[in-house]
C-alpha atoms as a PDB file:
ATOM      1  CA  UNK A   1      99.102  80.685 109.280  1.00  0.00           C
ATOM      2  CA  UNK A   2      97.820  81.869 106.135  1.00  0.00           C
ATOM      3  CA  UNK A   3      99.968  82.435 102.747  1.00  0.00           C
ATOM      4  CA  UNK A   4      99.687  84.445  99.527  1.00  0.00           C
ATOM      5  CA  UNK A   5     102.054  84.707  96.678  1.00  0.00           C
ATOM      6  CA  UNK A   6     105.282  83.800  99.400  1.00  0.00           C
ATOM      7  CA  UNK A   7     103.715  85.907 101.960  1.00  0.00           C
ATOM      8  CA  UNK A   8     102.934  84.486 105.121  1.00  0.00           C
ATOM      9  CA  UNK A   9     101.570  85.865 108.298  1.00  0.00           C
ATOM     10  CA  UNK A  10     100.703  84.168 111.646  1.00  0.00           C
ATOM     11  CA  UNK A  11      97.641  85.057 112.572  1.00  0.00           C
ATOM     12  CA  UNK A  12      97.525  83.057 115.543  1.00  0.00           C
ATOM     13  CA  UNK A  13      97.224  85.610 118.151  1.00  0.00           C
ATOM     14  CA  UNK A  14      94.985  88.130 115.933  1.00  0.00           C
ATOM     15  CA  UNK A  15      92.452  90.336 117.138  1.00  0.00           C
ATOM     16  CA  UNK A  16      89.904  90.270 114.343  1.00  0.00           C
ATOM     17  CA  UNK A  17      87.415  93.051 114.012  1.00  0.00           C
ATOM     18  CA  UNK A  18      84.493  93.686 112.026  1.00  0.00           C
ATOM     19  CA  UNK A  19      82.771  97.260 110.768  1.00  0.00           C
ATOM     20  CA  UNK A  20      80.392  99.235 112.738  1.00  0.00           C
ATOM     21  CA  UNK A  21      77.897  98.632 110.454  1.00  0.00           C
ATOM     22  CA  UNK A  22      77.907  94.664 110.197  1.00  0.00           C
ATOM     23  CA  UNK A  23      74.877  93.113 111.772  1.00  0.00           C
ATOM     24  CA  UNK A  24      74.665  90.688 114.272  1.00  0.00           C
ATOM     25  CA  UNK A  25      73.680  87.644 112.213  1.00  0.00           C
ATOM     26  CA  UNK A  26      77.401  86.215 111.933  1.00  0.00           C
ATOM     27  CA  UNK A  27      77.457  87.516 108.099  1.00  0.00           C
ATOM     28  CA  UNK A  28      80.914  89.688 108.493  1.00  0.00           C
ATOM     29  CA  UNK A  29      83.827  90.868 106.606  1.00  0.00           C
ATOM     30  CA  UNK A  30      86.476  90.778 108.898  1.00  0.00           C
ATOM     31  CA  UNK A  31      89.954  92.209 109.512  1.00  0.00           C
ATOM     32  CA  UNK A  32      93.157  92.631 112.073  1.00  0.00           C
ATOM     33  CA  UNK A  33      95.353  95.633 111.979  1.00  0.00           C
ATOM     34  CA  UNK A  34      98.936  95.422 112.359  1.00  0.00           C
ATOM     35  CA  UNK A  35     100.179  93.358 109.337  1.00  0.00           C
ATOM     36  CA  UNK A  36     102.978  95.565 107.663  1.00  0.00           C
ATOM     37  CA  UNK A  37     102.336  95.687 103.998  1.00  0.00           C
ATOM     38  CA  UNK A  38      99.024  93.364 104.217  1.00  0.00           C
ATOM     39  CA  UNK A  39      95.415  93.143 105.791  1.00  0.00           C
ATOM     40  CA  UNK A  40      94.379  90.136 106.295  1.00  0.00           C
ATOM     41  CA  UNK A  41      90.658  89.435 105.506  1.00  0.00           C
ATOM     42  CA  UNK A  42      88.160  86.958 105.960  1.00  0.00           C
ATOM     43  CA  UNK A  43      84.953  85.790 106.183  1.00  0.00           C
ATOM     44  CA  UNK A  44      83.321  85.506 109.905  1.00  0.00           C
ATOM     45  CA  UNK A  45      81.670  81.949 108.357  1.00  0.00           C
ATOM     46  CA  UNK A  46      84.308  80.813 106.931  1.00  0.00           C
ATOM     47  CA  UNK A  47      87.281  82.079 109.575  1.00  0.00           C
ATOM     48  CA  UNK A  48      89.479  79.588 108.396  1.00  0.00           C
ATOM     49  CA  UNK A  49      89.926  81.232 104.712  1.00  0.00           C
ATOM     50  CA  UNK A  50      92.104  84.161 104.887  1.00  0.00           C
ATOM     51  CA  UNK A  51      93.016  86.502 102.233  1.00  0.00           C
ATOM     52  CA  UNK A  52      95.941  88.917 102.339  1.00  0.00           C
ATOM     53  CA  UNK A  53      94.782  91.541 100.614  1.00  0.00           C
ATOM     54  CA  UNK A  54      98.445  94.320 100.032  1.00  0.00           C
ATOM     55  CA  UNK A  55      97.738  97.435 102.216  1.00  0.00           C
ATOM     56  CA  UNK A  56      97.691  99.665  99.071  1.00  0.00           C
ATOM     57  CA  UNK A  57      94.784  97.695  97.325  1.00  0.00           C
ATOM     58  CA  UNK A  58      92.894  97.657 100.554  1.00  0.00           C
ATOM     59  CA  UNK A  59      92.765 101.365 100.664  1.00  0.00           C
ATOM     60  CA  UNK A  60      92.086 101.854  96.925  1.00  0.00           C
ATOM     61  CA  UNK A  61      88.822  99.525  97.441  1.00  0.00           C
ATOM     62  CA  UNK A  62      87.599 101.541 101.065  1.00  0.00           C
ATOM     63  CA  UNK A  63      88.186 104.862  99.033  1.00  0.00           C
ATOM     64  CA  UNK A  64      86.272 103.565  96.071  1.00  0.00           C
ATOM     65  CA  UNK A  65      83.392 102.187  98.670  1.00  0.00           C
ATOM     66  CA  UNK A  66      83.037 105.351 100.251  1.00  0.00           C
ATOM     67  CA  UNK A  67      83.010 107.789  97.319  1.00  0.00           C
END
C-alpha cells in the first residue's frame, strides 16, 4: 500500500510497466494504469518507494517531455 497526502492505493496486485525506450539494465521509471485520479510511479531499484503522482500533473510533465 502506498499513501500520499490521505490518498492511498493498493498496489498489491499491480501490473507495473516501463517505456519502450528504457534499457535493459534494471534503471526504469515505472508505472501501472488504472488508478482513478493517480499514477503511481516508481523506481524499478527501488520498487518499494512509490509516488502517486495526480493524473493531471502526470500528463502536464509527458506533454512537456515530448514537446
Amino acid at each position: 500500500m502506498s499513501t500520499q497526502k490521505g490518498q492511498t492505493a493498493d498496489l498489491g496486485d499491480a501490473i507495473w510497466r516501463a517505456s519502450r525506450r528504457s534499457q535493459a539494465n534494471g534503471a526504469c521509471v515505472e508505472v501501472v494504469d488504472g488508478f482513478p485520479g493517480t499514477v503511481p510511479v516508481r523506481d524499478s531499484k527501488q520498487p518499494h518507494r512509490v509516488l502517486l503522482i495526480p493524473t493531471a500533473a502526470w500528463r502536464a510533465l509527458i506533454s512537456h517531455l515530448r514537446a
